[in-house]
Protein backbone atom coordinates (compact mmCIF):
# COMPACT_ATOMS: atom_id res chain seq x y z
CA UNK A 1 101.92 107.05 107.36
CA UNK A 2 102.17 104.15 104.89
CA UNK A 3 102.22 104.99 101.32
CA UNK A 4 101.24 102.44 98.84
CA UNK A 5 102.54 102.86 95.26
CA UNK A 6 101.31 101.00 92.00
CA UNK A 7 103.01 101.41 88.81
CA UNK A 8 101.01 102.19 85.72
CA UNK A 9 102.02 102.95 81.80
CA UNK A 10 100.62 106.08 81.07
CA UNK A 11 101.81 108.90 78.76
CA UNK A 12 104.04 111.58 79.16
CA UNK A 13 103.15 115.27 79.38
CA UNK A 14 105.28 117.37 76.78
CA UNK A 15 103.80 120.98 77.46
CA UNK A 16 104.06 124.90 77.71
CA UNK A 17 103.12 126.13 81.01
CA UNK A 18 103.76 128.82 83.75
CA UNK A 19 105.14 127.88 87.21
CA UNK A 20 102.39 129.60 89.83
CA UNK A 21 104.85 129.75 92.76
CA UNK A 22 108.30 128.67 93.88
CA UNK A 23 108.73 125.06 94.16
CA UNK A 24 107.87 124.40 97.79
CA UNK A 25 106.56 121.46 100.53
CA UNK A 26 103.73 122.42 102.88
CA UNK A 27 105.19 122.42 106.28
CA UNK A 28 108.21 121.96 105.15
CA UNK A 29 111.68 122.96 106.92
CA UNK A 30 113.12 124.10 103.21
CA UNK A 31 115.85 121.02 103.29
CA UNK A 32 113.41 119.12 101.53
CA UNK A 33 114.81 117.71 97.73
CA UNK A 34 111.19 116.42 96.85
CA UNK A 35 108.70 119.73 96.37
CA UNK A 36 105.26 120.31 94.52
CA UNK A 37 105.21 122.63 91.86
CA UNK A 38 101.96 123.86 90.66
CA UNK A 39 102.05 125.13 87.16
CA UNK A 40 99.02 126.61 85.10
CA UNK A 41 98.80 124.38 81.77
CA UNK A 42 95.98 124.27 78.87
CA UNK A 43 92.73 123.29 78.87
CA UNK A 44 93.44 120.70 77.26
CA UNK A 45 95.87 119.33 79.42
CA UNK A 46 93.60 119.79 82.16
CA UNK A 47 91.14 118.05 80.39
CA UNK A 48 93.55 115.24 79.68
CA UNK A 49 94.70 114.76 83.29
CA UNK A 50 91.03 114.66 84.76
CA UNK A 51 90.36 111.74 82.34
CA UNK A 52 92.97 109.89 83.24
CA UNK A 53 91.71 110.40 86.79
CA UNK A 54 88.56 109.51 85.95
CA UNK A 55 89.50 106.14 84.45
CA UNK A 56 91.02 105.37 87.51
CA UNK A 57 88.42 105.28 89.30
CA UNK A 58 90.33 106.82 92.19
CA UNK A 59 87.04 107.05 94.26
CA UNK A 60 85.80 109.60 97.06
CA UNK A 61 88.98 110.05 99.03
CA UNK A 62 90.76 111.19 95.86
CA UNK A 63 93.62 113.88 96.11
CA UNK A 64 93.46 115.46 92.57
CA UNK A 65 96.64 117.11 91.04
CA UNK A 66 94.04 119.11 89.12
CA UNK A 67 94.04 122.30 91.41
CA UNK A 68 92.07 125.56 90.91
CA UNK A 69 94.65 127.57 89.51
CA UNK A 70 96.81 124.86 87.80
CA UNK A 71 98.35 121.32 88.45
CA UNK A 72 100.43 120.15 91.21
CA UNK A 73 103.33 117.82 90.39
CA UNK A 74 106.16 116.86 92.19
CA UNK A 75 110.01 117.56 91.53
CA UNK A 76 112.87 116.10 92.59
CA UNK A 77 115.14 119.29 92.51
CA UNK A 78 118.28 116.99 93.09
CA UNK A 79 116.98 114.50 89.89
CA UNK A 80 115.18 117.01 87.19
CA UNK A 81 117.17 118.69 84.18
CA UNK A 82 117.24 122.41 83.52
CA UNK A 83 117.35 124.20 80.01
CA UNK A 84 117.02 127.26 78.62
CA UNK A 85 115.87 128.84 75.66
CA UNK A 86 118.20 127.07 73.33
CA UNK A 87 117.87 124.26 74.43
CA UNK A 88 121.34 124.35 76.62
CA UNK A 89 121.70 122.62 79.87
CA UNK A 90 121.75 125.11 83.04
CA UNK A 91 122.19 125.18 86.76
CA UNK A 92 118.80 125.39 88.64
CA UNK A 93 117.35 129.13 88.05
CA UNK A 94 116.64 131.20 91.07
CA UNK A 95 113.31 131.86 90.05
CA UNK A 96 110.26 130.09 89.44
CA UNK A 97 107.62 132.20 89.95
CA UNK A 98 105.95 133.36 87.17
CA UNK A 99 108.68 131.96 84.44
CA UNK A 100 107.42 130.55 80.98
CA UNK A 101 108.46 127.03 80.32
CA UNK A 102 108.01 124.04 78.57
CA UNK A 103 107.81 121.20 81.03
CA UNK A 104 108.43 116.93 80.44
CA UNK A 105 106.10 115.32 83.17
CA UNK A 106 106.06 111.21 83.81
CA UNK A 107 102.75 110.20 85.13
CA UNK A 108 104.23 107.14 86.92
CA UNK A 109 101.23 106.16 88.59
CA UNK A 110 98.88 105.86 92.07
CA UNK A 111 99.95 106.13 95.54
CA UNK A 112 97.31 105.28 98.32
CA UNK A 113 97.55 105.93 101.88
CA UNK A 114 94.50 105.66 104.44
CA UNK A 115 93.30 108.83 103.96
CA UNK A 116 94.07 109.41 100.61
CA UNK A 117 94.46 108.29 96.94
CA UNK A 118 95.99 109.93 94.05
CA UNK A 119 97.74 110.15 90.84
CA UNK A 120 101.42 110.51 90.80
CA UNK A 121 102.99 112.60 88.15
CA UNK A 122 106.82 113.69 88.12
CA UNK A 123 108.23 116.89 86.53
CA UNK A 124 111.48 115.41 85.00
CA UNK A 125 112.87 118.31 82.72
CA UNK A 126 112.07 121.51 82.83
CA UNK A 127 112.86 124.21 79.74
CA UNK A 128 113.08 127.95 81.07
CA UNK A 129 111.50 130.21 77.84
CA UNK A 130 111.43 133.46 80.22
CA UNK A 131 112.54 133.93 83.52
CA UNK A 132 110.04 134.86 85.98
CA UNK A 133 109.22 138.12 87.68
CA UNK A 134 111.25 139.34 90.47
CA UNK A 135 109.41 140.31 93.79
CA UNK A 136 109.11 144.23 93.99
CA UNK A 137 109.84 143.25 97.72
CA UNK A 138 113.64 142.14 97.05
């Protein structure tokens, strides 16, 4: 499937959020670098986002990152930076799920395939405030 991508100068996301789930890839085999993560931001973010989509005019086939329970952006777990609390560089946490952060999101973007058309936004750095909640199944 061909993926056409167009550049676009839009702003940066600088915001508090809560990652939903693990960062993972539908169908995926679990080797992939390049995984959605769906994190539940503001209102106001929200609100931000959908206008952006809305100025695009994206039309009817449009794949929103606005989802019911948050936003879905993509992360390139080789590429993005990890911090904690104080600010101090870290190795990749073992948990996601359910962590506080503060997140630094690029919206780069459209991509367009022909099926689909969408907004691409990035999750570049990603500031751990709490760690998440362990599974009562581990």
């Amino acid at each position: 499937m061909a993926v056409t991508f167009t550049a676009l100068q839009l702003p940066t996301i600088l915001t508090k959020a809560t990652c939903l789930y693990e960062p993972s890839v539908y169908n995926g085999t679990g080797l992939e670098t390049r995984k959605n993560l769906v994190l539940i931001v503001s209102d106001v973010i929200r609100a931000q986002i959908a206008k952006i989509e809305a100025e695009l005019d994206l039309g009817p086939s449009i794949c929103s990152i606005i989802k019911t329970d948050g936003i879905r952006v993509k992360v390139d777990m080789e590429r993005v930076s990890f911090y904690d609390a104080d600010h101090m560089q870290i190795k990749q946490p073992e948990q996601f799920a359910h962590a506080e952060v503060e997140v630094r999101c690029e919206m780069r973007g459209t991509w367009k395939t022909t099926s689909s058309y969408g907004l691409s936004i990035r999750c570049t750095d990603i500031r751990f405030l709490s760690e998440g909640k362990t599974s009562p199944f581990k």
